[in-house]
N, C-alpha and C. Protein backbone atom coordinates (compact mmCIF):
# COMPACT_ATOMS: atom_id res chain seq x y z
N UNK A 1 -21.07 -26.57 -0.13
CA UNK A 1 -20.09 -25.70 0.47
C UNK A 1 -20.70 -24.30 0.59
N UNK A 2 -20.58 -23.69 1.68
CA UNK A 2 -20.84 -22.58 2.05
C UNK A 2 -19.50 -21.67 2.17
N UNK A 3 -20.12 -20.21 1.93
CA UNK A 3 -19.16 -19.21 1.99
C UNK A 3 -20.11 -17.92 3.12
N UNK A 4 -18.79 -17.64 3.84
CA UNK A 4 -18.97 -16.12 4.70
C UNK A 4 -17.96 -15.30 3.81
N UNK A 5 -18.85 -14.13 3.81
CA UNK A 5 -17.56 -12.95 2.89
C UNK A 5 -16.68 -12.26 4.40
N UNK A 6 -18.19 -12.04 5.64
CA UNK A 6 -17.49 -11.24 6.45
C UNK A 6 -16.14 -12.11 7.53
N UNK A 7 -16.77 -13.31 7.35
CA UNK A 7 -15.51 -14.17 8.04
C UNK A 7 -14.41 -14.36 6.89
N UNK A 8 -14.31 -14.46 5.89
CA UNK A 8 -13.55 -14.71 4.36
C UNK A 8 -13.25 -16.71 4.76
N UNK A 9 -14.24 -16.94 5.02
CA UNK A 9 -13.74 -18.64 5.13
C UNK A 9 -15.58 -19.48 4.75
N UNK A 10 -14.69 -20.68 4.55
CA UNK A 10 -15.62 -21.70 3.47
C UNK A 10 -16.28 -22.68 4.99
N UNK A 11 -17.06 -23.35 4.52
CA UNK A 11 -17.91 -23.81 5.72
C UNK A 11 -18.86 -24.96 5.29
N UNK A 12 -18.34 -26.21 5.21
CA UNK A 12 -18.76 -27.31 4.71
C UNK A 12 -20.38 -27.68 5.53
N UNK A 13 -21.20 -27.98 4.83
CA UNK A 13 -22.54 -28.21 5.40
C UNK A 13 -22.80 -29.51 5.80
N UNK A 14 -21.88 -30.22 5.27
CA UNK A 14 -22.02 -32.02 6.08
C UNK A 14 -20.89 -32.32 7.15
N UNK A 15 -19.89 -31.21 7.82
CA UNK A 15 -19.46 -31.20 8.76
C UNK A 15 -20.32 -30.97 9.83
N UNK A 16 -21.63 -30.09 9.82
CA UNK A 16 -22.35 -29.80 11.08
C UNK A 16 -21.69 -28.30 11.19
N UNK A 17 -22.00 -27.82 12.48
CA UNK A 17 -22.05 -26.65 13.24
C UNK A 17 -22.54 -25.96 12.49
N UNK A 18 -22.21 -24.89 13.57
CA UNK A 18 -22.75 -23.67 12.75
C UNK A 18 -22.07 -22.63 11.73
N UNK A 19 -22.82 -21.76 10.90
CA UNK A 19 -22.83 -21.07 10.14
C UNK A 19 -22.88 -19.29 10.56
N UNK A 20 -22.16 -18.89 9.67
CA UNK A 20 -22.45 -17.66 10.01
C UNK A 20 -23.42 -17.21 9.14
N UNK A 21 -24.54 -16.26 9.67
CA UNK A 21 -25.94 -15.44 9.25
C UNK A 21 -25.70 -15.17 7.77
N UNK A 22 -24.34 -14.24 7.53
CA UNK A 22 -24.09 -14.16 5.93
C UNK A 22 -23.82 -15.34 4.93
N UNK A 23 -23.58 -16.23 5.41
CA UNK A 23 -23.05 -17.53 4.65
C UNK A 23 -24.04 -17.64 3.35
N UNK A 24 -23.31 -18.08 2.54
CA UNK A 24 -24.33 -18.77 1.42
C UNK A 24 -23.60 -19.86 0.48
N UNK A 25 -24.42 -20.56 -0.03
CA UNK A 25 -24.50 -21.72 -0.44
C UNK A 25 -23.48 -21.40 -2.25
N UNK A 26 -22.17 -22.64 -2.24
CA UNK A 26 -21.55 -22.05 -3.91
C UNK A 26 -21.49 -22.93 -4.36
N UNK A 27 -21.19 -23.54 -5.55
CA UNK A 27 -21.07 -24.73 -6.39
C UNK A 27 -19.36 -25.38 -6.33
N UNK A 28 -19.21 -26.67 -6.03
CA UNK A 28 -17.52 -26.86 -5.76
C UNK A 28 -16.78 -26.22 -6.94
N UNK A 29 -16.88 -25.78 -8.04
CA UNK A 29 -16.04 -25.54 -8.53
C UNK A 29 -16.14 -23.71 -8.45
N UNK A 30 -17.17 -23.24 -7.49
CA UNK A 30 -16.84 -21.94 -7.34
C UNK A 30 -15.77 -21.82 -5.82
N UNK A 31 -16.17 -22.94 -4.93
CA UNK A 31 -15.46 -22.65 -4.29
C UNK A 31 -13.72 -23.15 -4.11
N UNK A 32 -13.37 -23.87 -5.17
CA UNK A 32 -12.21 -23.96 -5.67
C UNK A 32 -11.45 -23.37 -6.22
N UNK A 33 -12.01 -22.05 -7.07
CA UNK A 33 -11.59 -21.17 -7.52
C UNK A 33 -11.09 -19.91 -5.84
N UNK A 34 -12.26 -20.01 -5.60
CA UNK A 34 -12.22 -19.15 -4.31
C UNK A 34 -11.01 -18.95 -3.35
N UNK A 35 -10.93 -20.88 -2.95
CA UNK A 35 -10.09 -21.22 -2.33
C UNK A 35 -8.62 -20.92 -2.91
N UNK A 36 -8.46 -21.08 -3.98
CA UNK A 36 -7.21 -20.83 -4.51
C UNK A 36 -6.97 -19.38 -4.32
N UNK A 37 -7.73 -18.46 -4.57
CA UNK A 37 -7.23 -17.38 -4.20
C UNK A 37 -7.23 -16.89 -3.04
N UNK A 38 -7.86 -17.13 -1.90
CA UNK A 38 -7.72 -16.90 -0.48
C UNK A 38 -6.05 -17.83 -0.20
N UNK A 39 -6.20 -19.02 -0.79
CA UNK A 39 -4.46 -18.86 -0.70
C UNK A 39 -3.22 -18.64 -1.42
N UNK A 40 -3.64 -17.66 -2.54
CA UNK A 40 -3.02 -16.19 -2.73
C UNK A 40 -2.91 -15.76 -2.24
N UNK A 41 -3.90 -15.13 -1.34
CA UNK A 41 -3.61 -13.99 -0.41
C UNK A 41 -4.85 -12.78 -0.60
N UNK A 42 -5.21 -13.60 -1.89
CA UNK A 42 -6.32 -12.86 -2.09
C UNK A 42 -7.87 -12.18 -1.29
N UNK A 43 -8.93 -11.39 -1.25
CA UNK A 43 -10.12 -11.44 -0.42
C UNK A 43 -11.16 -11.77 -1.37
N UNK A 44 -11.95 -12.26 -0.88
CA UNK A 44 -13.51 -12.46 -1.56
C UNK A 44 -14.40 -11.41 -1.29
N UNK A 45 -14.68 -11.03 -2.77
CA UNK A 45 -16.00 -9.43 -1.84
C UNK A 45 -17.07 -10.10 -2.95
N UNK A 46 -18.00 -9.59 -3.20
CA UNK A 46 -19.66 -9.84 -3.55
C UNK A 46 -20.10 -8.57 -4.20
N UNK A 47 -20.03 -8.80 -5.42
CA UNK A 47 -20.36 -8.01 -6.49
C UNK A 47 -21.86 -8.27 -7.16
N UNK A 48 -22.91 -7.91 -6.52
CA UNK A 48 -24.02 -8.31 -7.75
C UNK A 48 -24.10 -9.59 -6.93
N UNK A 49 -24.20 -10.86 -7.66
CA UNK A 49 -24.63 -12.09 -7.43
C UNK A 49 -23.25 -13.45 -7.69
N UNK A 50 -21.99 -12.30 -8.07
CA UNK A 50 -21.06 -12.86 -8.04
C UNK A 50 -19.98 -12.88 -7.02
N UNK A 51 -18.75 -13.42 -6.98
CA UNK A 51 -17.56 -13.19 -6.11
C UNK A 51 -16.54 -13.22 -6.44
N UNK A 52 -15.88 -12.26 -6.63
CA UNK A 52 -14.44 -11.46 -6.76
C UNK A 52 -13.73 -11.64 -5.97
N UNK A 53 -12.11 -12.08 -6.30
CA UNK A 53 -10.84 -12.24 -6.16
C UNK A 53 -10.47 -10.53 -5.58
N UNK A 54 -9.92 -10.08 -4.74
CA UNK A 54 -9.51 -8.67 -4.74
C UNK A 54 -8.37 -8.65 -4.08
N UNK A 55 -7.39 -7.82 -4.16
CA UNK A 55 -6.03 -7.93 -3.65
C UNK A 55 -6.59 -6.95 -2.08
N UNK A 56 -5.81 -7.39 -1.20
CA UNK A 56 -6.74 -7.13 -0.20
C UNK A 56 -5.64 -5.20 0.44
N UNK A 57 -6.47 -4.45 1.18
CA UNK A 57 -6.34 -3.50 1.28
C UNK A 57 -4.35 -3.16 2.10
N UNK A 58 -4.17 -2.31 1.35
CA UNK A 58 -2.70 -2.06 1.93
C UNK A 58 -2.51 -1.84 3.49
N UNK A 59 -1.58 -2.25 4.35
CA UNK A 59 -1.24 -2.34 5.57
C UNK A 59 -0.73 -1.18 6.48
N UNK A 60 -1.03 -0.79 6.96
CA UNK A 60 -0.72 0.64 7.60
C UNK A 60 1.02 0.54 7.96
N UNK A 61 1.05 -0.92 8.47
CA UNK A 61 2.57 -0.82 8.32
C UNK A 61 3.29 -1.29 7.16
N UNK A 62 2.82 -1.56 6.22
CA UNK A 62 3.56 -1.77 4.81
C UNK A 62 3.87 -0.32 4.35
N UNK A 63 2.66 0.44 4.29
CA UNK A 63 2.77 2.19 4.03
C UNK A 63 3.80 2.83 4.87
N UNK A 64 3.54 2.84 6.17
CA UNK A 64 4.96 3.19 6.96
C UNK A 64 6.59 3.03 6.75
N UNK A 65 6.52 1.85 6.76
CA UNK A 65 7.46 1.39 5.73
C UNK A 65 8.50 1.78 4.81
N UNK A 66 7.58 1.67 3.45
CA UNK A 66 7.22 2.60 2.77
C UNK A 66 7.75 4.02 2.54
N UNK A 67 7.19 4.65 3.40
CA UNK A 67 7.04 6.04 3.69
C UNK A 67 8.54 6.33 4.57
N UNK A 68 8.64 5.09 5.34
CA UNK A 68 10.18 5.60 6.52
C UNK A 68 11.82 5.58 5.07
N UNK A 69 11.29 4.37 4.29
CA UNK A 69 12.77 4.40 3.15
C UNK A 69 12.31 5.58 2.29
N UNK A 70 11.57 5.89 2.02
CA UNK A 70 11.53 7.41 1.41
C UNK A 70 11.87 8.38 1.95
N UNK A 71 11.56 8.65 3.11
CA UNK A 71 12.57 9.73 4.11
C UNK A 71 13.49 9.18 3.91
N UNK A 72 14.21 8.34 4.25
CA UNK A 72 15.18 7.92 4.63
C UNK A 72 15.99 8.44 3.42
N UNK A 73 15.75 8.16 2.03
CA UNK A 73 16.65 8.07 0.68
C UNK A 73 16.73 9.60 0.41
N UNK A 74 15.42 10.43 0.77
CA UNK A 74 15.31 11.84 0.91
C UNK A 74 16.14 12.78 1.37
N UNK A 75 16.32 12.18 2.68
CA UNK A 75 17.05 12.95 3.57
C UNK A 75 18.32 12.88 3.35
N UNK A 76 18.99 11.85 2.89
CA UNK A 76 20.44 11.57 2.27
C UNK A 76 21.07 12.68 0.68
N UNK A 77 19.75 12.81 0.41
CA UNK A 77 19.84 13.95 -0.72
C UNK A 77 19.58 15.05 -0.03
N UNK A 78 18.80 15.39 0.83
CA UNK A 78 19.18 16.85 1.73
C UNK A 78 19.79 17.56 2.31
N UNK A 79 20.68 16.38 2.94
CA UNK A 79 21.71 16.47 3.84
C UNK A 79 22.65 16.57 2.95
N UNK A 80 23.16 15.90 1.64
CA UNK A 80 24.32 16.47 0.86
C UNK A 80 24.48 17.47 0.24
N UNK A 81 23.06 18.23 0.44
CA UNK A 81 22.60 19.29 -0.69
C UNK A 81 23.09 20.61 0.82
N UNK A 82 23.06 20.71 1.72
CA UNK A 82 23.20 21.21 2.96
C UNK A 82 24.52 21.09 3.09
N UNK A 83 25.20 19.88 2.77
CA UNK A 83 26.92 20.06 3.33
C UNK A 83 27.38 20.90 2.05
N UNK A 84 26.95 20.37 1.06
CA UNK A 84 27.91 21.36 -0.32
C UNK A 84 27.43 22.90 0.05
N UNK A 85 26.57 23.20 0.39
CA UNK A 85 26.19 24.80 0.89
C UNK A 85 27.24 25.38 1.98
N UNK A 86 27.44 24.43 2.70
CA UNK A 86 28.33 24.66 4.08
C UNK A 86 29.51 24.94 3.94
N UNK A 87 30.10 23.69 3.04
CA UNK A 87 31.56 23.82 2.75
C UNK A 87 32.01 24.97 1.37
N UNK A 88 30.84 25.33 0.91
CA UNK A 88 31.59 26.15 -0.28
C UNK A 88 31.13 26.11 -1.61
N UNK A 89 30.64 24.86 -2.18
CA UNK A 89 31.19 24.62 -3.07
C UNK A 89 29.54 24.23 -3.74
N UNK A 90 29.67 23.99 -5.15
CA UNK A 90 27.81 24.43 -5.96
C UNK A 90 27.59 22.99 -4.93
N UNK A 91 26.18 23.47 -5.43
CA UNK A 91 25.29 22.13 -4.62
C UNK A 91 24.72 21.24 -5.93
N UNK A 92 24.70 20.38 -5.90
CA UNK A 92 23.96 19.31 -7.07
C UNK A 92 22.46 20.26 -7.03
N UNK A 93 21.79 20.24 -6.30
CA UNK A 93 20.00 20.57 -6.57
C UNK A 93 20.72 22.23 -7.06
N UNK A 94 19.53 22.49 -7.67
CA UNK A 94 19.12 23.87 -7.53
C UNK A 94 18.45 24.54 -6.63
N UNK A 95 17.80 25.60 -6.44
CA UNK A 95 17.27 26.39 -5.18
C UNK A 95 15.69 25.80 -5.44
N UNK A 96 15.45 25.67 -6.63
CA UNK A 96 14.31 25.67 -6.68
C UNK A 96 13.96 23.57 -6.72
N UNK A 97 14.54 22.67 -7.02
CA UNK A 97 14.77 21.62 -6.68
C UNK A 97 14.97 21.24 -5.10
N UNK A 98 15.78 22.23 -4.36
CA UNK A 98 15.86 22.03 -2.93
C UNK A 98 14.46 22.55 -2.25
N UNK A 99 13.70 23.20 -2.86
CA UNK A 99 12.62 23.11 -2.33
C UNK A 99 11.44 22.27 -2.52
N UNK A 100 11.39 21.76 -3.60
CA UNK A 100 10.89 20.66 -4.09
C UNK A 100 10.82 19.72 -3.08
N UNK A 101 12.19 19.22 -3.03
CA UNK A 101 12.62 18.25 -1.84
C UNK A 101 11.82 18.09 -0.38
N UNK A 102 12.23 19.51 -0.48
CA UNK A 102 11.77 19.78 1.13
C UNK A 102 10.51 19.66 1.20
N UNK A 103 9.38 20.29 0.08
CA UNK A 103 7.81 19.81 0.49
C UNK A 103 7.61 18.44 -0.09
N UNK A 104 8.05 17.88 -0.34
CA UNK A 104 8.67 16.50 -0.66
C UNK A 104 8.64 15.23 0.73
N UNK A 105 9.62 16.05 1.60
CA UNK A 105 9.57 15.58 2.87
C UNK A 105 8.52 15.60 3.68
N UNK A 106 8.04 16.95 3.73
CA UNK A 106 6.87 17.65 4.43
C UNK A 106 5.97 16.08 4.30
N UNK A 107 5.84 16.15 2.87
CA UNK A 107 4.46 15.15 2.65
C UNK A 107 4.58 14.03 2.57
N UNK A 108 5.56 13.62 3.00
CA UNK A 108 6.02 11.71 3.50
C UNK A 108 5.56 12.43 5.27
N UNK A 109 6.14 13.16 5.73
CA UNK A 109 5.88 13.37 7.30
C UNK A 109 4.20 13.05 7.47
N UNK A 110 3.71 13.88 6.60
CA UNK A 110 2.01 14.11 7.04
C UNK A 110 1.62 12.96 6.20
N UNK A 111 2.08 12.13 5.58
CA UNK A 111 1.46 11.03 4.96
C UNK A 111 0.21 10.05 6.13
N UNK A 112 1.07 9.64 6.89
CA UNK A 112 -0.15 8.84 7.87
C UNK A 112 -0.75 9.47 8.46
N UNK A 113 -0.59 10.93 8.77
CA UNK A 113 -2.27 11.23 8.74
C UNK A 113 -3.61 11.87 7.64
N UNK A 114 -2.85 11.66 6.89
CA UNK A 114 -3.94 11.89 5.61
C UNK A 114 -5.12 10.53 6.03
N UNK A 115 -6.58 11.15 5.41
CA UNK A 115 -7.44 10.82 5.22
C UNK A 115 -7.37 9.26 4.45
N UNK A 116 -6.06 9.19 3.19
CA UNK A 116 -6.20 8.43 2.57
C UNK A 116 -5.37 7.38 2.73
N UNK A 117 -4.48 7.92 3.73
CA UNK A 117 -3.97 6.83 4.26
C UNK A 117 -4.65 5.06 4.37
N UNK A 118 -3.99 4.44 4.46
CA UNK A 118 -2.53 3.90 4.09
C UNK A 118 -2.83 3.56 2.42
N UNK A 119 -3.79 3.84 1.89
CA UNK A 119 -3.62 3.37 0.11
C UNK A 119 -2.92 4.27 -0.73
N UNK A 120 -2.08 2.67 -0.87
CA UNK A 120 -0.71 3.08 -1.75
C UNK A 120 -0.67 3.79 -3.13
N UNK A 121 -2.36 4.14 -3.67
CA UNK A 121 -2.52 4.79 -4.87
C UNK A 121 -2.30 6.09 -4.51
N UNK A 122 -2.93 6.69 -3.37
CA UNK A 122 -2.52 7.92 -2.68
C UNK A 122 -1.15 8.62 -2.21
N UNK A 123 -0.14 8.21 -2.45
CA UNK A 123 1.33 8.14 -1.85
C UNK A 123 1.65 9.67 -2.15
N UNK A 124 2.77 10.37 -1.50
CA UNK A 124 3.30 11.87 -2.26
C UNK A 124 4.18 10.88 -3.37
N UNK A 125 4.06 12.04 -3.85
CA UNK A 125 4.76 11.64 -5.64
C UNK A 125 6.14 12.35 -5.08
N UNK A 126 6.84 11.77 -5.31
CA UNK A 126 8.83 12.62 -5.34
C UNK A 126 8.90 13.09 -6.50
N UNK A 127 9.63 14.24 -6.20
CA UNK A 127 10.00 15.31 -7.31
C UNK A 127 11.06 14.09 -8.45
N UNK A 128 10.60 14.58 -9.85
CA UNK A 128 10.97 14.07 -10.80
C UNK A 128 12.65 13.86 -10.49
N UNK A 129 13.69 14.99 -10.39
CA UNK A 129 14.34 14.65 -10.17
C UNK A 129 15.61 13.98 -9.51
N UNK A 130 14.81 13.26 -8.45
CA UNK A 130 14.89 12.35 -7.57
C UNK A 130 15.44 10.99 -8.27
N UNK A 131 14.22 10.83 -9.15
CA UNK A 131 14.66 9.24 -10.35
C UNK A 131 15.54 9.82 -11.25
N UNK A 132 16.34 10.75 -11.32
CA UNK A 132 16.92 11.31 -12.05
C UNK A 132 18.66 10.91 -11.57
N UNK A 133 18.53 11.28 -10.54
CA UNK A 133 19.66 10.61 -9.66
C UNK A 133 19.91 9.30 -9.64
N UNK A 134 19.01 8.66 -9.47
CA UNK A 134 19.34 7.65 -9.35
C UNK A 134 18.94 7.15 -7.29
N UNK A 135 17.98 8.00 -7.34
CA UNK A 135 17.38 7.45 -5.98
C UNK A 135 16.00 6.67 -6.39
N UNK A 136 15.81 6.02 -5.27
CA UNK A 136 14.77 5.22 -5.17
C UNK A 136 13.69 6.33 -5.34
N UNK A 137 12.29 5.84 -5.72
CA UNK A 137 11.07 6.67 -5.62
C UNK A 137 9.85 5.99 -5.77
């Protein structure tokens, strides 16, 4: 049994055809392991002389996503923080919490075009007291 990393697929050598240039040659019980995790969902990358299981890179639209229910839960706390100002009466945030918020927002907006986009280790962090409420974060 043969393996391509750049195709991520297995390639039996007593079927015939062809091979791709990167392919190389694994032992069945490496590529059983393999296989099981490609249907995980997993990727195969090439470490050294070995091959690694890796959870494969986050989705530009999973991040979007993402990023749209965070506005979304955001803005529902902005907008109430804006009507209690309007009508009169204290506002839940403080002045200095409502600004929080707001560069808060800012940086879900500019999220997809950051550099580091779409990895989800990179995300804006929401102001602490966000989970405080009892909003999503």
């Amino acid at each position: 049994m043969h393996i391509s990393i750049e195709k991520q697929a297995f390639f039996d050598g007593k079927l015939g055809g062809d091979r791709p240039d990167d392919a190389v040659e694994i032992s069945q019980a490496e590529y059983r392991r393999l296989f099981e995790g490609r249907l995980a969902g997993l990727l195969v990358v090439k470490e050294g002389d070995t091959f690694v299981l890796v959870e494969p890179p986050a989705s530009a639209a999973d991040e979007r996503a993402w990023r749209d229910s965070m506005l979304a839960s955001a803005v529902r706390v902005r907008d109430r923080h804006r009507d209690q100002v309007e009508i009169g009466i204290d506002p839940t945030l403080t002045g200095e919490q409502y600004k929080s918020l707001m560069m808060y927002l800012q940086s879900l907006r500019d999220w997809p075009q950051s550099s580091d986009y779409p990895d989800a280790s990179h995300r804006p962090m929401a102001p602490a007291f966000l989970e405080l409420q009892g909003r999503p974060v």
